[in-house]
Every structure is written in structure tokens, then in C-alpha cells.
N, C-alpha and C. Protein backbone atom coordinates (compact mmCIF):
# COMPACT_ATOMS: atom_id res chain seq x y z
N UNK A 1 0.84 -1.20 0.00
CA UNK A 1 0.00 0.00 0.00
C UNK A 1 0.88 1.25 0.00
N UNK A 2 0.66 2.16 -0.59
CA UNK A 2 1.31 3.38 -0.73
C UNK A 2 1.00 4.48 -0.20
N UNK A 3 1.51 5.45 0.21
CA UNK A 3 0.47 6.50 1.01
C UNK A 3 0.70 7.69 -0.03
N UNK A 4 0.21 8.46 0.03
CA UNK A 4 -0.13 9.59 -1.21
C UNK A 4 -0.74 10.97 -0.08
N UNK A 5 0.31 11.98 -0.29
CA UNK A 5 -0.23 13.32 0.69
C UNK A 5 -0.90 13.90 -0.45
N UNK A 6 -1.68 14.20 0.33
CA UNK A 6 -2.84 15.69 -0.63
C UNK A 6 -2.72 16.95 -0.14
N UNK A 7 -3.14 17.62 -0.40
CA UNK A 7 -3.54 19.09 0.08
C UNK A 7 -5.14 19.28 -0.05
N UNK A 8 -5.63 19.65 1.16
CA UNK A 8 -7.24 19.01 1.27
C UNK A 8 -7.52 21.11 1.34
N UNK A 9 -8.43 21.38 0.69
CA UNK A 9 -8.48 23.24 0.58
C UNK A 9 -10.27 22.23 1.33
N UNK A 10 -10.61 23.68 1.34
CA UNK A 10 -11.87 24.25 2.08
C UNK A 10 -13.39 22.95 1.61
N UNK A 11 -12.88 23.09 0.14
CA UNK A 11 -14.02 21.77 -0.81
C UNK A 11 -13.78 20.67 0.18
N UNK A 12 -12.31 19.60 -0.25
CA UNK A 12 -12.30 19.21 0.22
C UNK A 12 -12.55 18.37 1.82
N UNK A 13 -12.21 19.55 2.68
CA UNK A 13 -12.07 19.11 3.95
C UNK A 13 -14.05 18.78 4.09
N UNK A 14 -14.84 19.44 3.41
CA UNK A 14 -16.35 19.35 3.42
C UNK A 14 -16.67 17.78 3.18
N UNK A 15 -16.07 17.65 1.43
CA UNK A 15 -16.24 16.24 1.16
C UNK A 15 -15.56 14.85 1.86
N UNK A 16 -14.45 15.31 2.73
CA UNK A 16 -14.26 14.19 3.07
C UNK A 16 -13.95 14.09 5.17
N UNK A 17 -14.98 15.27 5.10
CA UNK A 17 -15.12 15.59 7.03
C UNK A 17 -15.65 13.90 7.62
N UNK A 18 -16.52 13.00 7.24
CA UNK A 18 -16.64 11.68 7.94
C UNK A 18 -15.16 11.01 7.77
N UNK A 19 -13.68 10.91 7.08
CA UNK A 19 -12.95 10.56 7.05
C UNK A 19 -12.08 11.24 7.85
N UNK A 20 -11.99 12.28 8.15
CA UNK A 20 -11.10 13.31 8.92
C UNK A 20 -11.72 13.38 10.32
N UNK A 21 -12.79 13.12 10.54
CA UNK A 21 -13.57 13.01 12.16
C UNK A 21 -12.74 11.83 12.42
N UNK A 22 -13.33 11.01 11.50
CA UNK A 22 -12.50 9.70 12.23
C UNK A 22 -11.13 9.27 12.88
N UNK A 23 -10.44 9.88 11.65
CA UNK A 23 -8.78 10.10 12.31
C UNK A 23 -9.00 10.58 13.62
N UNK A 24 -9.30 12.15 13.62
CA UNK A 24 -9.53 12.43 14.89
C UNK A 24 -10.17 11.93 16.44
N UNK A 25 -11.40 11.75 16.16
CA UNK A 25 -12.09 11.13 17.39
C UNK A 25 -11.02 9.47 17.36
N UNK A 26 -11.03 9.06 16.82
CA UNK A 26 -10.38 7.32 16.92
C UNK A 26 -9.00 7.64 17.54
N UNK A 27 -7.83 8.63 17.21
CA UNK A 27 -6.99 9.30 17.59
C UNK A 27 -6.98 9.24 19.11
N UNK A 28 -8.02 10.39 19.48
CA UNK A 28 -8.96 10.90 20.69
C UNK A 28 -8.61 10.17 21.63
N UNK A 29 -9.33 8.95 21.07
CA UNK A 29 -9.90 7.65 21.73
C UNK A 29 -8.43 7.00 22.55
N UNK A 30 -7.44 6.67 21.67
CA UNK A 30 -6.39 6.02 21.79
C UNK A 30 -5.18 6.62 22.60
N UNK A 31 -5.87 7.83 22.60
CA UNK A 31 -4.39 8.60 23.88
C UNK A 31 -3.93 9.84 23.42
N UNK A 32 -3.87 9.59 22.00
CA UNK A 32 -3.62 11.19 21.77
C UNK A 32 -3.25 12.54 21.68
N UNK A 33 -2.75 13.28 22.77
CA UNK A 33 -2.52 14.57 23.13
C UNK A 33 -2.65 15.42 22.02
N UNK A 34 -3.42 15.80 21.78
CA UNK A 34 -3.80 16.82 20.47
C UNK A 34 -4.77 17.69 20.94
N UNK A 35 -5.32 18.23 22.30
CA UNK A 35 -5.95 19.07 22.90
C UNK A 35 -7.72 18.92 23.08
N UNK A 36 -7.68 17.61 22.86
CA UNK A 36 -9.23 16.80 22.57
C UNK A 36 -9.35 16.08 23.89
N UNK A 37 -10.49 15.87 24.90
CA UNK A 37 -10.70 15.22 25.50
C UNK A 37 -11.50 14.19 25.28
N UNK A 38 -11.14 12.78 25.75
CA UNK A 38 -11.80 11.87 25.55
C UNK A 38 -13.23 11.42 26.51
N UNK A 39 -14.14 11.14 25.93
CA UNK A 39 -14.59 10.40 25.05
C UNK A 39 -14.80 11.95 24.06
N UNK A 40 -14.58 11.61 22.57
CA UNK A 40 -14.92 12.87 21.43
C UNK A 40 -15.75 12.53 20.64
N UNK A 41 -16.86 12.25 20.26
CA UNK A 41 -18.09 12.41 19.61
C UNK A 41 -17.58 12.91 18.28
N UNK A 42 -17.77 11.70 17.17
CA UNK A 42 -17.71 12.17 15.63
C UNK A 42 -18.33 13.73 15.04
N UNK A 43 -19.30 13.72 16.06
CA UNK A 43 -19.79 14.80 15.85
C UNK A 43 -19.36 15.91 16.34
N UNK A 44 -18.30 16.30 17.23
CA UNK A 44 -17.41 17.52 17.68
C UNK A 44 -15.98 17.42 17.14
N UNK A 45 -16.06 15.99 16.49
CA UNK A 45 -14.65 15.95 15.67
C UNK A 45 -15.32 16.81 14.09
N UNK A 46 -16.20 16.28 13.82
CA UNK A 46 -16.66 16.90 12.29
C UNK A 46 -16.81 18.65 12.51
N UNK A 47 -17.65 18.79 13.78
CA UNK A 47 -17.41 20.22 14.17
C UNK A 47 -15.96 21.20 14.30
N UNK A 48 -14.82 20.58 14.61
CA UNK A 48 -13.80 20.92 14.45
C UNK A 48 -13.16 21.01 13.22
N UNK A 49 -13.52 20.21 12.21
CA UNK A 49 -13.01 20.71 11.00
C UNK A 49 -13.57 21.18 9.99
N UNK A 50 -15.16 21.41 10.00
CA UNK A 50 -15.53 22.13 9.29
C UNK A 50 -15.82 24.02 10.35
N UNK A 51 -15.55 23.99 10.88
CA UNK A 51 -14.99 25.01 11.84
C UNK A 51 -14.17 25.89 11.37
N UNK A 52 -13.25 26.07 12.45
CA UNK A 52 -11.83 26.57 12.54
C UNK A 52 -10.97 26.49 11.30
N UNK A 53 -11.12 25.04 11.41
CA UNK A 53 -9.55 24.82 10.25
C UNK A 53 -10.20 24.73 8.83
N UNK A 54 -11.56 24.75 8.21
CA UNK A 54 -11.96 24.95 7.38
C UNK A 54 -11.75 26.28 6.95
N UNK A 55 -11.96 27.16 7.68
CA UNK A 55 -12.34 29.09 7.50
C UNK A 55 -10.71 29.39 7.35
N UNK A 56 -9.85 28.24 7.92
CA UNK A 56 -8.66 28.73 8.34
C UNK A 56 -7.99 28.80 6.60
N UNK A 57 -8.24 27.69 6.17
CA UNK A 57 -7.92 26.73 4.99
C UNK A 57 -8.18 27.80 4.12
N UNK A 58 -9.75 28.38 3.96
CA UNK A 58 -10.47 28.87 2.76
C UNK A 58 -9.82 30.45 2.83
N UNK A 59 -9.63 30.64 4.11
CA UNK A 59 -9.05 32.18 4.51
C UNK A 59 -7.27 32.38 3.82
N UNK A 60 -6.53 30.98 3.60
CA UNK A 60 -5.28 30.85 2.96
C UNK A 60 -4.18 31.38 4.51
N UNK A 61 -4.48 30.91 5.40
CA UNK A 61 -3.71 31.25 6.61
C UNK A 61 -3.47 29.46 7.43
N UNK A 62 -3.90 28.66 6.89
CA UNK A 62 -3.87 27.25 7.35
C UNK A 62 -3.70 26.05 5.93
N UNK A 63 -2.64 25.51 5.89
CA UNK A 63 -2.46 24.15 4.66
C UNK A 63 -3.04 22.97 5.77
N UNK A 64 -3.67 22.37 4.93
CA UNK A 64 -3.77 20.45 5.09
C UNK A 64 -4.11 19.66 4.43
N UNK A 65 -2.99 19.11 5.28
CA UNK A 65 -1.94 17.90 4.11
C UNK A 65 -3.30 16.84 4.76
N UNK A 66 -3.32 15.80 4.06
CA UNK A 66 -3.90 14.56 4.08
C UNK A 66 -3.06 13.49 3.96
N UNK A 67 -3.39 12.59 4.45
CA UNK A 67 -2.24 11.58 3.80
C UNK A 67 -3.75 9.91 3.33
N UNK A 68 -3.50 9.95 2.24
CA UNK A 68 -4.32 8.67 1.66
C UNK A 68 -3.64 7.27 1.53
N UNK A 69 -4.47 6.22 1.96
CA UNK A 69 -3.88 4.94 1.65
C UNK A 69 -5.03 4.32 1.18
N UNK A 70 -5.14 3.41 0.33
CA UNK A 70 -6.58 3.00 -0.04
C UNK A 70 -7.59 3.42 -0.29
N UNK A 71 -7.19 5.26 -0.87
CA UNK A 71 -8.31 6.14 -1.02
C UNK A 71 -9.12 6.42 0.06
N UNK A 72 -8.65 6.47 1.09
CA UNK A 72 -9.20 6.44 2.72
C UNK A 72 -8.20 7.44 3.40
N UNK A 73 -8.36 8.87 4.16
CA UNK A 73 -7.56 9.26 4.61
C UNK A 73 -7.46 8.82 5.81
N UNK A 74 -5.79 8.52 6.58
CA UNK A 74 -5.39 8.28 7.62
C UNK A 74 -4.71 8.87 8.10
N UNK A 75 -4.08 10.30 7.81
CA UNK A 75 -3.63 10.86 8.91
C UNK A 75 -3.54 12.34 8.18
N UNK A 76 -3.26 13.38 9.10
CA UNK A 76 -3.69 14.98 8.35
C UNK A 76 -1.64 15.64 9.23
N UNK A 77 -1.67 16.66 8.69
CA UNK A 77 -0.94 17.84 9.55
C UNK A 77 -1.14 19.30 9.07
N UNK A 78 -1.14 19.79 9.83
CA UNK A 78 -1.74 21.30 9.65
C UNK A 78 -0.29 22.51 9.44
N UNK A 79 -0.02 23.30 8.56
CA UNK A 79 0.99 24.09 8.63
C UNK A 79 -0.06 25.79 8.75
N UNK A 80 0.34 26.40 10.12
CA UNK A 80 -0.25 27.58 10.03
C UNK A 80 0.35 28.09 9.89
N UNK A 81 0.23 29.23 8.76
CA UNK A 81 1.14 30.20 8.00
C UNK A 81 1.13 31.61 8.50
N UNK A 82 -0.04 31.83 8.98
CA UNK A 82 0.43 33.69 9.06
C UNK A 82 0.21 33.39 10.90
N UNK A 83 1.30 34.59 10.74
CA UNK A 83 2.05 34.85 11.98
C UNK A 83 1.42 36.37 12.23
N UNK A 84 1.85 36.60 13.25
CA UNK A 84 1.79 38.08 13.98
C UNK A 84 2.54 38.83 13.03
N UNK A 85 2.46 40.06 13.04
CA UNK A 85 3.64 41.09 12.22
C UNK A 85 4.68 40.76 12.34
N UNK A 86 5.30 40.71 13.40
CA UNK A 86 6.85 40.56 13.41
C UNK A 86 7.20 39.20 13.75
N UNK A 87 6.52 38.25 13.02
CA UNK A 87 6.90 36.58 13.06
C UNK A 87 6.79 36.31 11.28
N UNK A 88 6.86 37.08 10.23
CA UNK A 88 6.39 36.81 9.07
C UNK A 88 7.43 35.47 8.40
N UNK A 89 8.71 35.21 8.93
CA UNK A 89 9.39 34.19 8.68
C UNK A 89 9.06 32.93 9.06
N UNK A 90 8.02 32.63 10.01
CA UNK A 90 7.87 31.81 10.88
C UNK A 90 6.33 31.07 10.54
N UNK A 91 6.55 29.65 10.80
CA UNK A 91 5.28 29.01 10.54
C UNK A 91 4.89 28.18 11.80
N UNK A 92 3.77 27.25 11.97
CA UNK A 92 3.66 26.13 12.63
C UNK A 92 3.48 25.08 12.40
N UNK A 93 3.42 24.01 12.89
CA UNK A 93 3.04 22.96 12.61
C UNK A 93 1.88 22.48 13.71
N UNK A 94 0.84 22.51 13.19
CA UNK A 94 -0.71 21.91 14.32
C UNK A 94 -0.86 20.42 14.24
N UNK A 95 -1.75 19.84 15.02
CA UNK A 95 -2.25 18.37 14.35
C UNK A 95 -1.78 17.43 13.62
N UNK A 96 -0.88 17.27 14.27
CA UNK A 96 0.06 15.97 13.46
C UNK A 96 -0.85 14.85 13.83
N UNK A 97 -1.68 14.17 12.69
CA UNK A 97 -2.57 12.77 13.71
C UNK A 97 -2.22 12.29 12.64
N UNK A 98 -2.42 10.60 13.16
CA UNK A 98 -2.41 9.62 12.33
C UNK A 98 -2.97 7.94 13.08
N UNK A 99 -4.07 7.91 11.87
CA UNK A 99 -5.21 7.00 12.48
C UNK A 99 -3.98 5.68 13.76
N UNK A 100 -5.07 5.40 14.74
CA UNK A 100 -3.80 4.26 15.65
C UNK A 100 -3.43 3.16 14.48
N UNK A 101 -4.47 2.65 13.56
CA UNK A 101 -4.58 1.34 12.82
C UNK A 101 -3.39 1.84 11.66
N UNK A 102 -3.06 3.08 11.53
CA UNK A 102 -1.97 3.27 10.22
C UNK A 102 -0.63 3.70 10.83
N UNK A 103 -0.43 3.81 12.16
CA UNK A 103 0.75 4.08 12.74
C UNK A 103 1.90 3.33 12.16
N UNK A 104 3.11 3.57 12.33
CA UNK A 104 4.36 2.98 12.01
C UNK A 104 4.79 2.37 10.23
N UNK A 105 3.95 3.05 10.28
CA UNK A 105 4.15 3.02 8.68
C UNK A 105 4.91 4.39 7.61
N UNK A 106 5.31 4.95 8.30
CA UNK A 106 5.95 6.23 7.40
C UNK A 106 5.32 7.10 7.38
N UNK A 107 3.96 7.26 7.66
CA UNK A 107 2.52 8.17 7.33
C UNK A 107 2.95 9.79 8.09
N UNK A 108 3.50 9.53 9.63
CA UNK A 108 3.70 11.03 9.81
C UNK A 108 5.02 11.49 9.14
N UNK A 109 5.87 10.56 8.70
CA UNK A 109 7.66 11.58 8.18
C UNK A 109 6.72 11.88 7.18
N UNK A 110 6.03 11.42 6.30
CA UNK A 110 5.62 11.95 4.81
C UNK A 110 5.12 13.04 5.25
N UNK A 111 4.28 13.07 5.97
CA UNK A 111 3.26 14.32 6.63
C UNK A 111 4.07 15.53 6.87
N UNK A 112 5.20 15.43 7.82
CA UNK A 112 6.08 16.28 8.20
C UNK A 112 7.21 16.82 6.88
N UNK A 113 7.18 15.74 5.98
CA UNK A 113 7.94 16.38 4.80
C UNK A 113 7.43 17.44 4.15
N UNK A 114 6.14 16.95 3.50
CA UNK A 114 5.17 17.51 3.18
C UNK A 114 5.32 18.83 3.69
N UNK A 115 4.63 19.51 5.34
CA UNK A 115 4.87 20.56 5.59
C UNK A 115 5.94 20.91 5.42
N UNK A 116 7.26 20.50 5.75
CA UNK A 116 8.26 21.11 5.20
C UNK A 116 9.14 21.89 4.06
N UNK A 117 8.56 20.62 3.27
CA UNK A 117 8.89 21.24 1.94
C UNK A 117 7.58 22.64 1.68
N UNK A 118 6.21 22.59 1.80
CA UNK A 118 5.52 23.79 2.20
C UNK A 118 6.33 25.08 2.34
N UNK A 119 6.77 25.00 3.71
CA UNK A 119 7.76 25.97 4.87
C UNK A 119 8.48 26.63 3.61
N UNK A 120 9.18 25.63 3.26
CA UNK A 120 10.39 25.91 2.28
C UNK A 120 10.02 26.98 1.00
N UNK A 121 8.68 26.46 0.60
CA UNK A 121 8.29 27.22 -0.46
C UNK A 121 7.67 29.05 -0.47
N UNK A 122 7.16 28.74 1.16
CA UNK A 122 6.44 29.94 1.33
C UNK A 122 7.33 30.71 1.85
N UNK A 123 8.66 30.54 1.59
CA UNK A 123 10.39 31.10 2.37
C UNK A 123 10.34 31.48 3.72
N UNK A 124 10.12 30.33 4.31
CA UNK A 124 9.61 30.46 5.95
C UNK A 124 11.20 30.37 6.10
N UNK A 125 11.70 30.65 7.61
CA UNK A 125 12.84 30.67 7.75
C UNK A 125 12.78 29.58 9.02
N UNK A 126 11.71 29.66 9.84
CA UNK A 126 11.27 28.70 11.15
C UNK A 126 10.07 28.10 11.09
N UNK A 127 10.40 26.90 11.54
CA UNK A 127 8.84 26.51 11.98
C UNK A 127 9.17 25.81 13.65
N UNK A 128 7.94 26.12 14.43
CA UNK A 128 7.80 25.45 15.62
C UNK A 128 6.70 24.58 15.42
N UNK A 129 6.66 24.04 16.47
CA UNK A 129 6.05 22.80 17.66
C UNK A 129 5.89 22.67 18.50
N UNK A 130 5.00 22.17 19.26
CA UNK A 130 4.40 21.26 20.60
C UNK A 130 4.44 20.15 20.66
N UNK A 131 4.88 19.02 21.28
CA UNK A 131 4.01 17.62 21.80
C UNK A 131 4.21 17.30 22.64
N UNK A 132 3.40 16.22 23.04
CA UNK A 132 3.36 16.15 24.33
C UNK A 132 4.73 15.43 25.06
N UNK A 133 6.06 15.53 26.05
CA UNK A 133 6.29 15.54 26.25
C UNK A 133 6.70 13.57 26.68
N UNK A 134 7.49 13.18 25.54
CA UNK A 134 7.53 11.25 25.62
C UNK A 134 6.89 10.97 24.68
N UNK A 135 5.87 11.78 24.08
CA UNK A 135 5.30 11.22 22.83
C UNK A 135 5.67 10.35 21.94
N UNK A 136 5.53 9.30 21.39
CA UNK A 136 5.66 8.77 20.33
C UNK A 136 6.20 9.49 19.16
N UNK A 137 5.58 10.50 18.96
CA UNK A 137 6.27 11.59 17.62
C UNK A 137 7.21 12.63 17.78
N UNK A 138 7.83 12.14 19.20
CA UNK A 138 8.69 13.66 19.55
C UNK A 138 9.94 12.75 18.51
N UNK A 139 10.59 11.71 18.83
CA UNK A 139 11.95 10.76 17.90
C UNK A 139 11.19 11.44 16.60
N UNK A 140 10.53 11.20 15.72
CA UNK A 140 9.66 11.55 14.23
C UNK A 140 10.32 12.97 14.48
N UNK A 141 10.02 14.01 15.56
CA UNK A 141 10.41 15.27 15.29
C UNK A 141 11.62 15.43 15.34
N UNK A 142 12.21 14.90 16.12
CA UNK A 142 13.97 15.14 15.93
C UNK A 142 14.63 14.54 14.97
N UNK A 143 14.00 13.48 14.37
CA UNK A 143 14.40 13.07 13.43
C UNK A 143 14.15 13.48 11.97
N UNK A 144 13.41 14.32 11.68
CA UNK A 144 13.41 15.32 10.36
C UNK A 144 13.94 16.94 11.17
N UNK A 145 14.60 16.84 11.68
CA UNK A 145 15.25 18.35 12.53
C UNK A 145 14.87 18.72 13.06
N UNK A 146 13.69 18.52 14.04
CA UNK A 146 13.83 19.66 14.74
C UNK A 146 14.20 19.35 16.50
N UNK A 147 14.57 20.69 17.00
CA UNK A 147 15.45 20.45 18.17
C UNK A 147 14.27 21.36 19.31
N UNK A 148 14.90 20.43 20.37
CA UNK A 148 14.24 20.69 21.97
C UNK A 148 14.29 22.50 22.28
N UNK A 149 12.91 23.10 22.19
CA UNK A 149 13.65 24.75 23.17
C UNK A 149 13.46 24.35 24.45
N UNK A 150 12.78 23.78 24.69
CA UNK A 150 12.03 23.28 26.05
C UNK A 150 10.95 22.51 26.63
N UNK A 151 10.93 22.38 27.89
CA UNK A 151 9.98 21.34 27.86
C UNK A 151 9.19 22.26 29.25
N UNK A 152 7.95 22.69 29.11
CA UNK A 152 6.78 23.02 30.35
C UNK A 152 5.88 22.10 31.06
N UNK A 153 6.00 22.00 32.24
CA UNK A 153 5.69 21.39 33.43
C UNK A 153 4.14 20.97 33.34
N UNK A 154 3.31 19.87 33.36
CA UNK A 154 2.25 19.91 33.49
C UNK A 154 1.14 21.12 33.05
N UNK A 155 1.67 20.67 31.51
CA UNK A 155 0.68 21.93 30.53
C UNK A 155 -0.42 21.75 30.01
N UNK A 156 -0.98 20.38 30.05
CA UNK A 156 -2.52 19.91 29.80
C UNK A 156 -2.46 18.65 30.46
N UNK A 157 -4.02 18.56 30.25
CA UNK A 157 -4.66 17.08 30.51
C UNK A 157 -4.12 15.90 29.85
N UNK A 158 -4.29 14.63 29.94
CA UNK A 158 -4.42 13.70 29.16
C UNK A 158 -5.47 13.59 28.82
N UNK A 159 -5.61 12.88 27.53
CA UNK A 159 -7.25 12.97 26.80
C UNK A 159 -7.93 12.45 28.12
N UNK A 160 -7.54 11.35 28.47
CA UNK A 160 -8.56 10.82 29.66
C UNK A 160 -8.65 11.18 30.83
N UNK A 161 -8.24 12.56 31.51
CA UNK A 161 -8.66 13.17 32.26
C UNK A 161 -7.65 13.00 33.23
N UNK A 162 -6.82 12.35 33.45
CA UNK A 162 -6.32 11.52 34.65
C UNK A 162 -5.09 12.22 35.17
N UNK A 163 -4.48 12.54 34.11
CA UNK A 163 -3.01 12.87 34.54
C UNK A 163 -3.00 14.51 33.80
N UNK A 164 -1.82 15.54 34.39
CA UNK A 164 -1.17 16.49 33.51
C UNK A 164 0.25 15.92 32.98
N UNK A 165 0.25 16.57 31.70
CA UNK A 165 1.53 15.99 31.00
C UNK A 165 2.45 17.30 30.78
N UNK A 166 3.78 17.16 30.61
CA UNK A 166 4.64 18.14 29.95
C UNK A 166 4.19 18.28 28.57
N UNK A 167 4.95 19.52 28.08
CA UNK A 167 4.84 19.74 27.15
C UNK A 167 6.20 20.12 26.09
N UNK A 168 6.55 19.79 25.41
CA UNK A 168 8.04 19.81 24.65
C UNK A 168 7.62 20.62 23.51
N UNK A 169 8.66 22.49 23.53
CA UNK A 169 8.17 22.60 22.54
C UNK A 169 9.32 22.83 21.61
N UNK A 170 9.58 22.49 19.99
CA UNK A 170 10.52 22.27 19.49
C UNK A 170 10.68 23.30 18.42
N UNK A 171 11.32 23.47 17.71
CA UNK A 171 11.90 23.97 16.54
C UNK A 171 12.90 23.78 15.63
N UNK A 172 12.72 24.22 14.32
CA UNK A 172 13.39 23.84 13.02
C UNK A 172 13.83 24.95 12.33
N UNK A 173 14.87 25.37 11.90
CA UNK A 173 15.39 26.15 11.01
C UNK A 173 15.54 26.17 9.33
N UNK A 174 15.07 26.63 8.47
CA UNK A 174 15.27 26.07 7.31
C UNK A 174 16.08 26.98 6.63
């Protein structure tokens, strides 16, 4: 199986919001740290992306990438592009998910290339990050460059309510 990134604009994210809830809420479900509490209702996952990151998308201040396998999307990352005035070099990276059932398969480096090469085009000079602190995708982040600024003390929840986690936030130079 091959995975294939897209760029999902405003149409898109409409036509294929029951595929993009899912990532999300199933995500949710599995542990997560992406600022979602669990249990997440398909229906506040679909609310979230025809939302925010839809207006964000159609407004040209938010890219998302998709990543397809089987004509089924399994995992998204978000590059937010406009900055404050005096950050115009600088991008982010939001929502790195990727369904639990498609993990370890290459799906987020493609994802993270993807934005990168983005970064690169829109002559970003930085991009930052968040995750959660042990994450699974922090190795994924150091391993396409980017490096530790720091790490903050019990900066959210766990999806399941239980614990506060650190927070690691990183950066990349291009």
C-alpha cells in the first residue's frame, strides 16, 4: 500500500469531514494529546473541521496535508502560516494525527515532509512545535530536525482526564 499526501483546501475538507472526524475522534480515543478530551463524539470531531480549520484553509492562513492509503484518509498535519507582524518568517506545525490502525508506517515523516517542503516554499525561515512531552512523535520530530527549546511542566490534561503531562516545545530552522 502506498500513502499519497494531498492538500485538502476548504471543498475538500467538506467532502471528506466523515474521514477526517474519524482520524480524529479514533486518535482521541487512543491517547492522543492533540488538545481533545476523551470520550470525542464524531460529531465535535466533524465540528472541528468544518470550523476553525476549514475558514482557516479557505481564509489561505492554514495548509492540510492529508495523507491517503486505499483512497481512505489516515492521517492529516496542519501548517499555520500567518504569523503576527513581526513573526512573518515563521510558521507552525498543528495536528500531526495519524489513524492508531496506520501508525508505524511512514505516514507522519511523509506528513512532516510535506509541511516542510511547504515551509520551504512559502520562504519560511522557522517553523515550531508542541508535543506532548515522551510522545511517540517527539523521535519523528527530531528526526526530520527539529530540536528541543524546552519542555513546560504539566501543561494539559491527558485525553482521559487523569493525569497532567509536559509539554516539549521544538523547533526547526530552514
Amino acid at each position: 500500500m502506498e500513502t499519497l499526501i494531498i492538500e485538502l483546501d476548504a471543498t475538500a475538507i467538506e467532502k471528506r469531514l466523515g474521514e477526517l472526524s474519524r482520524v480524529l475522534a479514533d486518535s482521541v480515543a487512543d491517547g492522543a494529546a492533540i488538545s481533545f478530551m476523551a470520550p470525542m463524539p464524531y460529531e465535535d470531531a466533524a465540528r472541528f473541521w468544518s470550523g476553525d480549520v476549514q475558514r482557516e484553509v479557505a481564509a489561505g492562513r492554514r495548509v492540510l496535508f492529508g495523507a491517503e492509503r486505499d483512497s481512505e484518509i489516515v492521517g492529516t498535519v496542519q501548517l499555520l502560516t500567518t504569523m503576527p507582524p513581526n513573526q512573518p518568517h515563521r510558521c507552525e506545525i498543528a495536528k500531526m494525527i495519524v489513524h492508531p490502525q496506520a501508525r508505524r508506517r511512514g505516514i507522519g515523516r511523509a506528513l512532516m515532509n510535506e509541511a516542510l517542503n511547504r515551509a520551504r516554499e512559502l520562504r519560511k525561515t522557522l517553523i515550531t512545535l508542541d508535543t506532548r512531552t515522551g510522545d511517540a512523535a517527539e523521535p519523528l520530530y527530531a528526526s526530520v530536525g527539529f530540536e528541543v527549546a524546552g519542555v513546560i511542566p504539566d501543561f494539559a490534561w491527558d485525553p482521559d482526564g487523569k493525569a497532567l503531562h509536559a509539554t516539549t516545545y521544538m523547533f526547526r530552522r530552514i
